[in-house]
Protein backbone atom coordinates (compact mmCIF):
# COMPACT_ATOMS: atom_id res chain seq x y z
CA UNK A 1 0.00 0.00 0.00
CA UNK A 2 1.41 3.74 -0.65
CA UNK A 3 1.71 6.06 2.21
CA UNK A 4 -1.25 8.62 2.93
CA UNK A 5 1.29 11.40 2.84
CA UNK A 6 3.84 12.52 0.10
CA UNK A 7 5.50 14.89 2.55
CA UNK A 8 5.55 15.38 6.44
CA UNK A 9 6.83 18.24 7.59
CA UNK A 10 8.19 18.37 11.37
CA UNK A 11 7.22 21.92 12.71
CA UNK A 12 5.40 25.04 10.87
CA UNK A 13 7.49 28.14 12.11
CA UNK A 14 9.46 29.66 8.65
CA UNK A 15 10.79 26.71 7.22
CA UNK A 16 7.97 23.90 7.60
CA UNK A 17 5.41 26.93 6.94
CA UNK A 18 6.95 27.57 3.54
CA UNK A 19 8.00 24.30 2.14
CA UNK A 20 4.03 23.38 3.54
CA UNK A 21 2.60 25.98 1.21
CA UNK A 22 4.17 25.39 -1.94
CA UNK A 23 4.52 21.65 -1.88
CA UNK A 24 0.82 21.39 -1.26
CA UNK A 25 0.26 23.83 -4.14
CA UNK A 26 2.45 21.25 -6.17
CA UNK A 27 -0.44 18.65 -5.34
CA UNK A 28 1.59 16.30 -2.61
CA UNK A 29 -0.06 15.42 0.38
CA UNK A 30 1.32 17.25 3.16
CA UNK A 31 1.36 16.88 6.51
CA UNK A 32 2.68 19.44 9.30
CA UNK A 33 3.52 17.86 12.68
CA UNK A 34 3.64 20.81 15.26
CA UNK A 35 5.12 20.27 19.11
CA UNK A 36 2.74 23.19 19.91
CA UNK A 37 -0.33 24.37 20.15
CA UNK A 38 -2.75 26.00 17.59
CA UNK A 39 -2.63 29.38 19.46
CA UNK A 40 -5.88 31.80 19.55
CA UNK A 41 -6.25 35.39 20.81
CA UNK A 42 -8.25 34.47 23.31
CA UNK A 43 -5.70 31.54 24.45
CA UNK A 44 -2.36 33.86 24.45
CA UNK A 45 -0.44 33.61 27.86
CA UNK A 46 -1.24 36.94 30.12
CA UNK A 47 -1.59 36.16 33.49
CA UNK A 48 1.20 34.44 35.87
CA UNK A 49 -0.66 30.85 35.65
CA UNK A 50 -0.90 30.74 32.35
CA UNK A 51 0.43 28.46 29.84
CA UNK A 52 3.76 30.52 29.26
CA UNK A 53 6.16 27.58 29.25
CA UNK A 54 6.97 24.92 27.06
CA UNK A 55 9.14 21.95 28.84
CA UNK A 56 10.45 19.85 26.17
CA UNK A 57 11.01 17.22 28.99
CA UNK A 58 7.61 17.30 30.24
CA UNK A 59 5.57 18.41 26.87
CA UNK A 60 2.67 16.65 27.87
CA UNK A 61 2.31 18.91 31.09
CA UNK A 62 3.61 22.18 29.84
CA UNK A 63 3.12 23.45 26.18
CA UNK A 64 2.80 26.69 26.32
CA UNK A 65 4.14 29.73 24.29
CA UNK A 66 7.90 29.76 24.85
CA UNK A 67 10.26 27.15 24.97
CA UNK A 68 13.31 29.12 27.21
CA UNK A 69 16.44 26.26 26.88
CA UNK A 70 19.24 26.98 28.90
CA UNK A 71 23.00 25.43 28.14
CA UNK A 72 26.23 26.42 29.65
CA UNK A 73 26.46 29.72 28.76
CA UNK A 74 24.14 30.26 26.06
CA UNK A 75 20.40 30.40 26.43
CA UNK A 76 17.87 30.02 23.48
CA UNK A 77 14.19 31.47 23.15
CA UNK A 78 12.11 29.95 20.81
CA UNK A 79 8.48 29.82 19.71
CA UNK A 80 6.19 27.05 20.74
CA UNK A 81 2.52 26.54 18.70
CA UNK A 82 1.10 26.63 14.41
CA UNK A 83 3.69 29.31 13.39
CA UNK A 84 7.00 28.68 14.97
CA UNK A 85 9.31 31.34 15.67
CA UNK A 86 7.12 34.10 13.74
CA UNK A 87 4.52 33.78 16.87
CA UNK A 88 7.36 35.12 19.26
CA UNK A 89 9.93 37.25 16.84
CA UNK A 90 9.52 41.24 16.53
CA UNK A 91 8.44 41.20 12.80
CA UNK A 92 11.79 42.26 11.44
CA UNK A 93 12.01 41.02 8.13
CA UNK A 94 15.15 41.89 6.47
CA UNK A 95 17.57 40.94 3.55
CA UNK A 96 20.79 40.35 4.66
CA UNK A 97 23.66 42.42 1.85
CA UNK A 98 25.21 40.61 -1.19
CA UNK A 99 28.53 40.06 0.78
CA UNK A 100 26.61 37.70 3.01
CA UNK A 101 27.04 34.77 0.81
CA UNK A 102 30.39 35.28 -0.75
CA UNK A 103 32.16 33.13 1.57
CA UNK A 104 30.80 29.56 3.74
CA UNK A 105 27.76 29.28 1.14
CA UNK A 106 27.45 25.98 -1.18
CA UNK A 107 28.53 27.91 -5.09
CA UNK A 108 25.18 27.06 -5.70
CA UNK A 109 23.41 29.63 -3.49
CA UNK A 110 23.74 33.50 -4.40
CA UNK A 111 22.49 36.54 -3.35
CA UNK A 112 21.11 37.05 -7.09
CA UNK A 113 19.57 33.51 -6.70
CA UNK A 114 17.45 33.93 -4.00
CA UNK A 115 16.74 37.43 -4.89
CA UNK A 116 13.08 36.32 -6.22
CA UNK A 117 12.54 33.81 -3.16
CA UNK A 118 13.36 37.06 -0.58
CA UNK A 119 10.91 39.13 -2.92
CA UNK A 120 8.27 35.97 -2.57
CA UNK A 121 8.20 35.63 1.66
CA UNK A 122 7.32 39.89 1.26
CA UNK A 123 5.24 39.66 -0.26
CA UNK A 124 3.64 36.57 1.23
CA UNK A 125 4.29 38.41 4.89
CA UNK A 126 2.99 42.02 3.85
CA UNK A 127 5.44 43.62 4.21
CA UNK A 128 5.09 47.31 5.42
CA UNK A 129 7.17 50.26 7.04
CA UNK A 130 6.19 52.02 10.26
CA UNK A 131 3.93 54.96 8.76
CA UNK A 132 5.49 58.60 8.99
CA UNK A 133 2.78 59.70 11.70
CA UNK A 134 3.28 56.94 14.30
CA UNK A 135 6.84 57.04 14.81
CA UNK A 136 7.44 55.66 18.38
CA UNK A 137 9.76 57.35 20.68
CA UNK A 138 12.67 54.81 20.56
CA UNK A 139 12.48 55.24 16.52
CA UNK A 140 12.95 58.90 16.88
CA UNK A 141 15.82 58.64 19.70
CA UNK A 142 17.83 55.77 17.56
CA UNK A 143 17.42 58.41 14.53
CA UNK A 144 18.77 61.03 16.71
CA UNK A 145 21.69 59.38 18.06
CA UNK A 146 22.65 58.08 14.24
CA UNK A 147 22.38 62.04 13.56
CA UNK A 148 24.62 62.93 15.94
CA UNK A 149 27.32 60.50 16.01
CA UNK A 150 27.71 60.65 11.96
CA UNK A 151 25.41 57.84 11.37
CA UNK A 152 22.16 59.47 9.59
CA UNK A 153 23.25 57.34 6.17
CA UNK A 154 23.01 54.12 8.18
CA UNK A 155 20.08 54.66 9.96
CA UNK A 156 16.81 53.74 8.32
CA UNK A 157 13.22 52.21 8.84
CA UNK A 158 13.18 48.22 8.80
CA UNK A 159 10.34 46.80 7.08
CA UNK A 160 8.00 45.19 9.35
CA UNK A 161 5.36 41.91 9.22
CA UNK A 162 2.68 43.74 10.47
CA UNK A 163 -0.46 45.58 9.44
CA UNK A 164 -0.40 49.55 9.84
CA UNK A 165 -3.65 51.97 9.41
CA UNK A 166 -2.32 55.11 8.31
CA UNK A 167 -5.20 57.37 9.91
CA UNK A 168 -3.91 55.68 13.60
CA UNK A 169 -2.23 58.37 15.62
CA UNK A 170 -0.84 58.89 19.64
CA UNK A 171 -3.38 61.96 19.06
CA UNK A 172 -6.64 59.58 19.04
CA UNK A 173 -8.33 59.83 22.06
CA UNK A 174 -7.10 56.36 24.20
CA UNK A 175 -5.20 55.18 21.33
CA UNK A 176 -4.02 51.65 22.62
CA UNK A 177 -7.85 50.70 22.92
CA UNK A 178 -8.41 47.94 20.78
CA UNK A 179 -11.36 49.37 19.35
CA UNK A 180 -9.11 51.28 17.28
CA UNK A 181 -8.29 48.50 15.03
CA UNK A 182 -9.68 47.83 11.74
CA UNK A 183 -10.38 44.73 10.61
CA UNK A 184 -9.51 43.10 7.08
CA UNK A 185 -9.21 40.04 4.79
CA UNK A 186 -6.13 39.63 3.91
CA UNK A 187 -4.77 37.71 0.28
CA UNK A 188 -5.53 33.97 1.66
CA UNK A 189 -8.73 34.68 3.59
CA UNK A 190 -8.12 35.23 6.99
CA UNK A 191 -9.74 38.10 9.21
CA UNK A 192 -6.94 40.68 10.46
CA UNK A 193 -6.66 43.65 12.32
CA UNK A 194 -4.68 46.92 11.94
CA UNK A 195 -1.75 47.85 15.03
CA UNK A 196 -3.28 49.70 17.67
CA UNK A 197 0.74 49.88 19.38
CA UNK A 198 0.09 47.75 21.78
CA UNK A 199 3.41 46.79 22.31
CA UNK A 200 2.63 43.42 22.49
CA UNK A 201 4.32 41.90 19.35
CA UNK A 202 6.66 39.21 21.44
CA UNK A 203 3.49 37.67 23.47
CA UNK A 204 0.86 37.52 20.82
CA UNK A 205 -1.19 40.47 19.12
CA UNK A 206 -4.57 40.73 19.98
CA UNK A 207 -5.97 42.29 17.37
CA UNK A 208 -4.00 40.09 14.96
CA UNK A 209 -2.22 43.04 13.31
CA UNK A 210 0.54 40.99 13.07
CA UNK A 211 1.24 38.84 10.13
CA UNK A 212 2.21 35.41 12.25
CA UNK A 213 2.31 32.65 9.68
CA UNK A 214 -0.50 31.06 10.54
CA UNK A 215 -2.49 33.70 8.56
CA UNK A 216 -0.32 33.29 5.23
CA UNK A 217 1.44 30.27 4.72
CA UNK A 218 0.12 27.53 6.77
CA UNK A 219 -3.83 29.13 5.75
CA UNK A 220 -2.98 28.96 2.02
CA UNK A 221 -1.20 25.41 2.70
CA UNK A 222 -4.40 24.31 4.45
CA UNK A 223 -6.13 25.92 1.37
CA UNK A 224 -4.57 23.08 -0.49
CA UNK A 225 -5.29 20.31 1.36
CA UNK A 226 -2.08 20.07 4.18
CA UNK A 227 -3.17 18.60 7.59
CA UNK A 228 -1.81 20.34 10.48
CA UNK A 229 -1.31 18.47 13.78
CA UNK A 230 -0.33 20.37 16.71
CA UNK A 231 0.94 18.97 20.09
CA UNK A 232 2.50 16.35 17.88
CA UNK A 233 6.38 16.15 19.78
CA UNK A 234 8.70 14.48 17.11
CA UNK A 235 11.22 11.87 18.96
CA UNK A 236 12.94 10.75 15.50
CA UNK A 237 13.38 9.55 12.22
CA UNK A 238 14.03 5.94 10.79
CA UNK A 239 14.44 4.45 6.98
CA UNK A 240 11.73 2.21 5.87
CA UNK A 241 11.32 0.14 2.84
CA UNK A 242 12.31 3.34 0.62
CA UNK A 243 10.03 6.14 2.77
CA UNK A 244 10.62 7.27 5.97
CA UNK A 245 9.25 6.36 9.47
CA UNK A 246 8.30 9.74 11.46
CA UNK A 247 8.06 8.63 15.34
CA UNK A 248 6.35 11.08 17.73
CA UNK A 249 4.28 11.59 21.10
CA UNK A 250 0.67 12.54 20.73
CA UNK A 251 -0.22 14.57 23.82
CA UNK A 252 -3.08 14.97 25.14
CA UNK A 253 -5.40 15.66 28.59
CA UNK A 254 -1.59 15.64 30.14
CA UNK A 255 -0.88 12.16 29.01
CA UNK A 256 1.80 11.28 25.86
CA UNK A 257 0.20 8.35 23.53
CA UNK A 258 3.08 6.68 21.09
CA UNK A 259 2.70 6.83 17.13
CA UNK A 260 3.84 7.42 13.96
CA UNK A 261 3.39 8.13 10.32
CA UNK A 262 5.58 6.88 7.50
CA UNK A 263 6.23 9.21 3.66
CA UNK A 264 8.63 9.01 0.80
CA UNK A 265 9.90 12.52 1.93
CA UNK A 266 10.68 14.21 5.11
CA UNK A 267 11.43 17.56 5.96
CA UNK A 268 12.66 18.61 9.55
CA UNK A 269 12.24 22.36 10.25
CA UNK A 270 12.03 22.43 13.87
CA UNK A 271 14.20 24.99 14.09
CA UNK A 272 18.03 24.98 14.49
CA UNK A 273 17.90 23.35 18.25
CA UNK A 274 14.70 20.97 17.31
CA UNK A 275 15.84 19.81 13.90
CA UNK A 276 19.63 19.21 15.00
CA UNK A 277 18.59 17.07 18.15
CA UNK A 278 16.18 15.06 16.08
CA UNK A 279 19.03 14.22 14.12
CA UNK A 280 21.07 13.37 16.82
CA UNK A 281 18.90 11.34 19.02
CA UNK A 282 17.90 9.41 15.41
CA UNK A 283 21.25 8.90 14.85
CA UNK A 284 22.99 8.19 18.76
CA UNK A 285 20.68 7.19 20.76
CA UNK A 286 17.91 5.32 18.51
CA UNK A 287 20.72 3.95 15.86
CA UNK A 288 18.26 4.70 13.50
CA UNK A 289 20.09 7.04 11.16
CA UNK A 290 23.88 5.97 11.47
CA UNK A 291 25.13 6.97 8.33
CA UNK A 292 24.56 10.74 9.32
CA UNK A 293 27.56 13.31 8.51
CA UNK A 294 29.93 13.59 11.26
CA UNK A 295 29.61 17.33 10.98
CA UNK A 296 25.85 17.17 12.58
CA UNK A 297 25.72 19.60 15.38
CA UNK A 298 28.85 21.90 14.64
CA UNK A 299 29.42 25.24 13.60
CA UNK A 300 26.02 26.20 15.39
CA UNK A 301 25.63 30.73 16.20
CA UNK A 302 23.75 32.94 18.50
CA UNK A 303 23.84 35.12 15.49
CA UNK A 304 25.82 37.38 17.32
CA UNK A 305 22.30 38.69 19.53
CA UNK A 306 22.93 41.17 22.21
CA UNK A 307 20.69 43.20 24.31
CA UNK A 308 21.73 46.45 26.24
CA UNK A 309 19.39 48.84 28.62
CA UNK A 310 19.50 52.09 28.86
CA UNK A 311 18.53 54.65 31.56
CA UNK A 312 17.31 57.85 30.37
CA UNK A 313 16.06 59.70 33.66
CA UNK A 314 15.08 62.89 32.21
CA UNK A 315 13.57 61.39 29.07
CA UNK A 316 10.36 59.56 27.81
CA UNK A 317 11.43 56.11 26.32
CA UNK A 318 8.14 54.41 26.18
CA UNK A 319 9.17 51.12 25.30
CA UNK A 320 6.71 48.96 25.87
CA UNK A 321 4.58 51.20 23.04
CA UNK A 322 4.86 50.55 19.73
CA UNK A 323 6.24 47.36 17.57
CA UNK A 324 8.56 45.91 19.13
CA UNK A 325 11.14 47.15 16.41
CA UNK A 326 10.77 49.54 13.80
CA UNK A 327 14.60 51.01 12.81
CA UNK A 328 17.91 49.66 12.86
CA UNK A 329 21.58 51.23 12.14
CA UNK A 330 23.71 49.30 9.76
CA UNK A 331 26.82 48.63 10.52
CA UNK A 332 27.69 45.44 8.77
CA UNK A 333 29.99 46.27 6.38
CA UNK A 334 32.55 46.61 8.76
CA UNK A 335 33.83 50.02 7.26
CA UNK A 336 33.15 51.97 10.63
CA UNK A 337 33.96 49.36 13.27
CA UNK A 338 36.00 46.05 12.75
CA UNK A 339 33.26 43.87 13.74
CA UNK A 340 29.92 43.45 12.10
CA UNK A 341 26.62 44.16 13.61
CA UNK A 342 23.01 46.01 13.12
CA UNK A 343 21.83 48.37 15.74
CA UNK A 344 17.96 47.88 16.51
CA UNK A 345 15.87 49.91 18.82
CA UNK A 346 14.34 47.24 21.13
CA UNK A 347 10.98 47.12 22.83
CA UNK A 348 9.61 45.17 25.60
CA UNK A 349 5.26 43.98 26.09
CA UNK A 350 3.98 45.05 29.12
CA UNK A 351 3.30 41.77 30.79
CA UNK A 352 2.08 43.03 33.94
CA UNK A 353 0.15 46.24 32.54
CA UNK A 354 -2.15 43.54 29.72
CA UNK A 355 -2.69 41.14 33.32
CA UNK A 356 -4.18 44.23 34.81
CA UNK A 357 -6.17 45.51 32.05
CA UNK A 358 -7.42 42.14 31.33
CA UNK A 359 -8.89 42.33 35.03
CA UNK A 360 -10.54 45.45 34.15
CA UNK A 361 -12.27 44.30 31.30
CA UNK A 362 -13.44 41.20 32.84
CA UNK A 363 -14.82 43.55 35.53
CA UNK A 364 -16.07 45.75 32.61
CA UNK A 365 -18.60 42.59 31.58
CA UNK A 366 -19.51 41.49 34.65
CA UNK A 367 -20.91 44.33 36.21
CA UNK A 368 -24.64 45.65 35.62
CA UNK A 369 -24.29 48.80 37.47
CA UNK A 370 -23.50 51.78 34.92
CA UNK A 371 -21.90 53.54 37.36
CA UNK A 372 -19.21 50.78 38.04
CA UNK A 373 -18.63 50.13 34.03
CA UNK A 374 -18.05 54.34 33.59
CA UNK A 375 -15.64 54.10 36.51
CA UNK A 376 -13.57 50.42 35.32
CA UNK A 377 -13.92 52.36 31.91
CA UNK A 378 -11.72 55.25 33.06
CA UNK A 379 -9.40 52.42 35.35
CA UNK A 380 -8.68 50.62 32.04
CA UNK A 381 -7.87 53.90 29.81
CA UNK A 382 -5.51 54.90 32.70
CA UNK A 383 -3.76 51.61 32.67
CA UNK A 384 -3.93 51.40 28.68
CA UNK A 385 -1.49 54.92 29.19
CA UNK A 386 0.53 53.46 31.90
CA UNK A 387 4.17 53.49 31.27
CA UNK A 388 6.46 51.20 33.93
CA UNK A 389 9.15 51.41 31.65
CA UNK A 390 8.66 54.55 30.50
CA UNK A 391 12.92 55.98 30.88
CA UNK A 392 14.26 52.67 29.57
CA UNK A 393 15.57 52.08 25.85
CA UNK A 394 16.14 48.49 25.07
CA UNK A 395 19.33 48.64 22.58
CA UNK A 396 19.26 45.52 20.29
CA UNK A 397 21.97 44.27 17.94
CA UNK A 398 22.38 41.31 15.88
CA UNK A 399 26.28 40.42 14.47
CA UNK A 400 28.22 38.13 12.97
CA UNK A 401 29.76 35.77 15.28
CA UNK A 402 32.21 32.69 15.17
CA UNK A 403 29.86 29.75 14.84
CA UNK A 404 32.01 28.16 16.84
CA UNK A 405 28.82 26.84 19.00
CA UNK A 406 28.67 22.30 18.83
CA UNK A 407 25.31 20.62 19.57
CA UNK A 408 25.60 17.31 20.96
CA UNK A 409 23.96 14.17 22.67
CA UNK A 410 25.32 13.97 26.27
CA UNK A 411 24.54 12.04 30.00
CA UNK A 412 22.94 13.02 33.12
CA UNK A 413 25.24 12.78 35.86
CA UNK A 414 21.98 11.43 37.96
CA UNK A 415 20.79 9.29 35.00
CA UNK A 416 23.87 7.92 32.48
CA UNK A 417 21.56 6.25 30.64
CA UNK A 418 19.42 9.13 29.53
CA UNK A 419 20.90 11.81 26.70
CA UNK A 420 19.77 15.46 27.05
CA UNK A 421 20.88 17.71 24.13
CA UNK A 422 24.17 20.17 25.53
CA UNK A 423 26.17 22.72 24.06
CA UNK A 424 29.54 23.98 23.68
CA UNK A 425 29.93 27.23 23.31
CA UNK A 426 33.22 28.98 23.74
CA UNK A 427 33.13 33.08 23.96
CA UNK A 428 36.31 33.72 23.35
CA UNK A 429 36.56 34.05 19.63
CA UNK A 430 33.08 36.04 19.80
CA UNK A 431 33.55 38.26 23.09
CA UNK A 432 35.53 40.91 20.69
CA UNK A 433 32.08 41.10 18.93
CA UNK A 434 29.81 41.18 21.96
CA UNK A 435 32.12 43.88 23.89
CA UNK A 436 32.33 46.56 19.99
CA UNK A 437 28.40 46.04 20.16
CA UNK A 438 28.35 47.27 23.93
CA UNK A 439 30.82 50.08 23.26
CA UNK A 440 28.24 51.31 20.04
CA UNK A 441 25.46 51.42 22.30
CA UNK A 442 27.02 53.52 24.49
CA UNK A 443 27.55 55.84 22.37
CA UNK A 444 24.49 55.77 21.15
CA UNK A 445 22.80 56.23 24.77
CA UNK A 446 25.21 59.01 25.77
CA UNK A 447 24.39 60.71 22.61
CA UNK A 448 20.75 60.96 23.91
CA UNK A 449 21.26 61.79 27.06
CA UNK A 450 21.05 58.31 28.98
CA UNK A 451 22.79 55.67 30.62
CA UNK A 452 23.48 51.81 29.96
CA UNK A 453 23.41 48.62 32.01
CA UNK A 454 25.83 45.60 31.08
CA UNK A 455 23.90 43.09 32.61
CA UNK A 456 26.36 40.57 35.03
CA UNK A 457 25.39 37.53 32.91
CA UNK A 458 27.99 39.24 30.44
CA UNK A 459 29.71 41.30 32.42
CA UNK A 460 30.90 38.65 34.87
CA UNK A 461 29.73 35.14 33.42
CA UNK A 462 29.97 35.35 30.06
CA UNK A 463 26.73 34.46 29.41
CA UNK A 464 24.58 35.17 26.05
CA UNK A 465 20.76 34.68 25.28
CA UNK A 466 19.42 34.53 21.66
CA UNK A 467 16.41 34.27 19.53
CA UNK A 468 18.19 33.73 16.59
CA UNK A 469 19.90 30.21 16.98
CA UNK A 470 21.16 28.95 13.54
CA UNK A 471 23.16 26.36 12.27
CA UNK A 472 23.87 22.90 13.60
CA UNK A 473 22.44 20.94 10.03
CA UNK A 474 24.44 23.03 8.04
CA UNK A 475 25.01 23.57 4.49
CA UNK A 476 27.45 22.13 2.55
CA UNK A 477 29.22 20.62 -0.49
CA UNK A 478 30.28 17.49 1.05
CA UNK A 479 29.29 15.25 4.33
CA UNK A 480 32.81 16.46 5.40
CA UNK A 481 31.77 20.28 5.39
CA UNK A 482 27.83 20.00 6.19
CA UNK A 483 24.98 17.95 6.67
CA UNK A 484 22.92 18.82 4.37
CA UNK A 485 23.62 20.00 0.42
CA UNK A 486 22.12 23.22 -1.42
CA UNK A 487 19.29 21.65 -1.82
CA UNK A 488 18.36 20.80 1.94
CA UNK A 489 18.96 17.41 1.36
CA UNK A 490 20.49 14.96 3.71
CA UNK A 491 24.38 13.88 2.65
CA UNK A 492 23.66 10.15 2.43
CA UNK A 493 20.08 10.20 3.14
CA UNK A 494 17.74 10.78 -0.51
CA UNK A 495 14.36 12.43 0.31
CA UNK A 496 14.82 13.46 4.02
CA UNK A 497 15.71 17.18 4.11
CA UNK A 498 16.06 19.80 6.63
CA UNK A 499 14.66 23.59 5.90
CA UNK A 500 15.16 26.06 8.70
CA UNK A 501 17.81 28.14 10.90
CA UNK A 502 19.59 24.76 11.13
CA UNK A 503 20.99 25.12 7.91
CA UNK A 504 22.27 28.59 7.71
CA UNK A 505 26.18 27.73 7.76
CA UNK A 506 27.22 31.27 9.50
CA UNK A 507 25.90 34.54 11.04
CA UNK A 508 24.55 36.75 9.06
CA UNK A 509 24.71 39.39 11.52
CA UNK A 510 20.89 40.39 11.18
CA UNK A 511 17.17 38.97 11.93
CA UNK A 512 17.25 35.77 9.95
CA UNK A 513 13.97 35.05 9.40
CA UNK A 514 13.74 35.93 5.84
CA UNK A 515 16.80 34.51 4.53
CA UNK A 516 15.12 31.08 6.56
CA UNK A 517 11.95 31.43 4.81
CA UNK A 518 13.88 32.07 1.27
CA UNK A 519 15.49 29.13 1.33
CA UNK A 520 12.62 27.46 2.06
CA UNK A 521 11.20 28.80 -0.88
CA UNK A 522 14.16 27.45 -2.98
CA UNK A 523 14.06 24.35 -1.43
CA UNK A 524 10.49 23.56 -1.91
CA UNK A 525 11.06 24.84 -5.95
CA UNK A 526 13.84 22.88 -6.37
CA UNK A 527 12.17 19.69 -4.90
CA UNK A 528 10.42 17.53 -8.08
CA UNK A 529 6.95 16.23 -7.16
């Protein structure tokens, strides 16, 4: 009997999302295995007890929104739920510059090759700029520190996966109501809203302003026929009789129930931490894959991600208002500083401010008595303008690093016969990096009139967190450079392929989601139905 499926796809954040979409349009059964949830508005995380974790060793009793793994010295933030890494990211979508892919690339990928895929996922996303009237505050201090150190000709607007209405203003009377949003219908169907500023972009937009890829890709791959199964938790990968055997946990009412399904083709885009360790575990500990390159797991970046604070006493920051970023500074070609990096003014969601207000519009409902709705009225327009971190700018930078990072299968001390996926990560050949992108941030606050804060986790440990991991599947020409070839495909294994962060062979110094999603788009062309 044939398989049910042409294609399974493990995961739906940029890579599964896109190779889901256009292999479906090809005709191929497709189906998406997901180790989260399908999230809803209603069902985002906001209060303390909510669902806000996802343990990958206890999936079954927490999958929530953000799966927070912590190695020696490095710790990685990634996106749990239909929609990957785009349900958590801050909507940056940028190209990286031709350079990129001069050096560490297969010959077979080029900037001028992928050109069309990069134009593709913008369109796709909807891509749009912050409009002219609703500059935030950190966009105009960024600008102004670029001005005054010299910079204005590497400052500019980054274009944005998100929704604007241009007649939204600060001026509208309680702008951050969510009345203020106007709904839509966007190219595959799906009911939208327009940002309101909310500031909320990293926890989950309520009025849906953002373009998450639930709404594009996976609804148009869905369009076609693909069959999405969330809380699906992948263990690994085996060959059988010419197809391949996809084993996973089904959970459910906080219990995990065995299975599998089988194709001719498999592609792993679980991200660069989910698809390496798949790899690994089918490889080490299930013996399932043994023929698997040797260079599985190496070469692995933090993209070079770094986060400074600033303290501006006598100025209004506002960062929890706005997109979470809407301008960067460019300074990867390495002309003005040695190292290579992008400046990004940061934002953070007021977690504790939407908990409050959510209060107040429960009490809102409840009540009968007019008098009490006019007064919890007024309470929530007060806390909609609440500002906790109103003097604090969030500096953000992304740079090229060493990839120097190695993924690997090791032992519990407690428990040597149980593997947990570590990492080795040494600083030393990045730190030069970390410590120009500190010194440029400086500048950059003490140009405005503020203040920053190294946080001791660098300062005195060393220690880096990034929501950017790439690499560990990498790229290659040969089993003895990478894993996988320009094509995605596994180095010894036909038909199993790997489309995601994993693959990216080095930093490229700047949010990678679109160069992710682009070759996914290349992949899924190049792949014959």
């Amino acid at each position: 009997m044939s398989a049910p499926f042409d294609v399974i796809i493990i995961g739906s954040g940029f890579g599964g999302a896109v190779t889901s979409c256009r292999l479906a349009e090809k005709g191929m059964n497709v189906l998406i295995l997901e180790r989260g949830r399908r999230w809803d508005p209603e069902d985002y995380p906001n209060e303390p007890d909510d669902d806000w974790v996802y343990d990958v060793k206890e999936p079954h009793m927490q999958n929530g929104w953000l799966d927070l793994r912590t190695f020696d010295d490095m710790m990685v933030a990634m996106g749990a739920g239909v929609g990957g890494g785009s349900l958590i990211y801050a909507n940056v979508s940028l190209i990286p510059p031709k350079r990129t892919f001069d050096e560490g690339w297969p010959p077979e990928i080029t900037f001028e090759g992928l050109e069309p895929y990069y134009e593709e996922v913008g369109r796709m996303l909807n891509l749009q700029k912050i409009p002219r009237n609703q500059l935030t505050k950190r966009y105009k201090l960024t600008r102004e520190a670029a001005e005054k150190l010299g910079y204005a000709d590497r400052f500019d607007s980054v274009p944005l996966t998100v929704t604007f209405d241009p007649e939204w203003s600060y001026d509208l009377d309680d702008p951050f109501n969510e009345k203020h949003s106007k709904t839509w219908i966007n190219d595959q169907g799906k009911e939208q809203g327009t940002c309101v500023h909310l500031g909320n972009c990293d926890i989950g937009c309520p009025v849906k302003a953002k373009n998450t890829l639930d709404f594009n890709y996976i609804a148009l791959a869905e369009q076609y026929g693909a069959e999405v199964r969330p809380l699906h938790f992948v263990k690994y990968i085996e060959p059988e009789d010419g197809s391949y055997r996809v084993h996973f946990d089904r959970l459910q009412e906080r219990q995990r129930f065995q299975g599998s399904e089988v194709a001719p083709r498999v592609i792993l885009a679980a991200g660069s931490i989910g698809s390496t360790e798949i790899l690994l575990r089918s490889r080490d500990q299930y013996k399932a894959l043994p023929d698997l390159s040797h260079f599985l797991g190496h070469n692995w970046s933090s993209n070079g991600d770094f986060l400074t604070p600033a303290i501006h006493k006598d100025r209004e920051i506002s960062s929890t208002q706005g997109p979470t970023i809407t301008s960067a500074v460019d300074f990867l070609d390495g002309e003005e500083v040695e190292q290579r990096f992008i400046l990004e003014d940061g934002g953070f969601p007021d977690i504790l401010g939407n908990y409050l207000e959510e209060k107040v519009d429960q009490g809102i409902k409840r009540f009968r008595n007019r008098k009490f709705k006019v007064l919890l009225e007024a309470v929530g327009e007060v806390m909609r303008m609440r500002d906790p971190l109103n003097h604090v700018m969030p500096w953000f930078a992304n740079g090229v690093d060493a990839a120097n990072g190695r993924l690997y299968l090791g032992r519990y001390w407690y428990a040597p016969c149980k593997r947990k996926l570590k990492l080795d990560w040494e600083i030393d050949r990045s730190e030069e990096l970390i410590e120009s992108i500190i010194q440029m941030h400086k500048r950059f606050a003490e140009a405005t009139g503020g203040d920053i804060w190294v946080s001791p986790t660098w300062s005195v440990l060393k220690n880096l967190i990034t929501p950017h991991p790439l690499g560990g599947c990498n790229i290659g020409t040969s089993p003895e450079n990478g894993v996988v070839n320009h094509r995605g495909e596994v180095f010894g294994y036909p038909n199993l392929y790997v489309a995601d962060g994993a693959i990216v062979p080095k930093a490229i110094g700047l949010n990678p989601s679109r160069t992710i999603a682009a070759l996914a788009e290349r992949i899924a062309h190049l792949m014959e139905k």
